[in-house]
C-alpha atoms as a PDB file:
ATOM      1  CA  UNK A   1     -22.068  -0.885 -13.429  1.00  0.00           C
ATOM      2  CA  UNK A   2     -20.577  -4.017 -11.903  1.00  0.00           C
ATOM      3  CA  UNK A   3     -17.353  -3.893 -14.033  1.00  0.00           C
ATOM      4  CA  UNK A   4     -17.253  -0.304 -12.475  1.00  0.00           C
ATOM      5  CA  UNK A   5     -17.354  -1.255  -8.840  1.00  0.00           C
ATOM      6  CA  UNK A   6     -14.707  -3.931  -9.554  1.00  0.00           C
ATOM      7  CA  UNK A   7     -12.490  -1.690 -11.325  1.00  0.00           C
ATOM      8  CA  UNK A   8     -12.962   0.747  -7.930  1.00  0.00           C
ATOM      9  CA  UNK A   9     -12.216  -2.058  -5.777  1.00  0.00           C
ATOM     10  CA  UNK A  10      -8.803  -3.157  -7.910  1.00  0.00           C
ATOM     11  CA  UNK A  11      -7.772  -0.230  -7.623  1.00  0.00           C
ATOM     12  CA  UNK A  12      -8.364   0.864  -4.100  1.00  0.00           C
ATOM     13  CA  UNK A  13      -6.688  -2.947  -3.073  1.00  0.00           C
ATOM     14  CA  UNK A  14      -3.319  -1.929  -5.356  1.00  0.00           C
ATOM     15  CA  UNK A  15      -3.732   1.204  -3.865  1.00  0.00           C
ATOM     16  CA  UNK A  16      -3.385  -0.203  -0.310  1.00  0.00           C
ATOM     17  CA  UNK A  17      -1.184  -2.628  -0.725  1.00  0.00           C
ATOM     18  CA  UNK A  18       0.890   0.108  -2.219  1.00  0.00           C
ATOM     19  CA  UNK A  19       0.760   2.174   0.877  1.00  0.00           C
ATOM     20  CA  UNK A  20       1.675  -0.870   3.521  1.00  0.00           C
ATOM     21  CA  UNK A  21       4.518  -1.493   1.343  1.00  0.00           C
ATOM     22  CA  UNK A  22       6.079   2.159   1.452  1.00  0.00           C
ATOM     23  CA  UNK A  23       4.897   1.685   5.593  1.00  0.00           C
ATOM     24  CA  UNK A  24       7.427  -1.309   5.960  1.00  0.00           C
ATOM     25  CA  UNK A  25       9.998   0.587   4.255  1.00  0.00           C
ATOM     26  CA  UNK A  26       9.883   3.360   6.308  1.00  0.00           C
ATOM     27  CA  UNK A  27      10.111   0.962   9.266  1.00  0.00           C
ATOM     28  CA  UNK A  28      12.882  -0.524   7.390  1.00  0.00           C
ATOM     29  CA  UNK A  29      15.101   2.763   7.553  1.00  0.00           C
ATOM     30  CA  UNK A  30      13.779   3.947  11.005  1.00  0.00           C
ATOM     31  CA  UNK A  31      15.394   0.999  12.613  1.00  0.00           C
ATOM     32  CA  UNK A  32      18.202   1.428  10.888  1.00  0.00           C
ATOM     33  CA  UNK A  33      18.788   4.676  11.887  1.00  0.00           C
ATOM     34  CA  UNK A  34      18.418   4.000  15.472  1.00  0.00           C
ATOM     35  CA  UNK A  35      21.424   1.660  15.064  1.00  0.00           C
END
């Protein structure tokens, strides 16, 4: 049950750090656009 929970929590952690990485890139282009 505990390797369970830690598998949930790798998981939801890549998952996250997945999403604020695709967030900076769409900041990325949005400022360049404006230029």
């Amino acid at each position: 049950m505990k390797r369970f929970l830690i598998t949930i929590l790798v998981i939801l952690g890549v998952v996250y750090y997945k999403n604020r990485e695709i967030n900076a890139i769409h900041e990325f282009y949005a400022v360049e656009d404006e230029e």
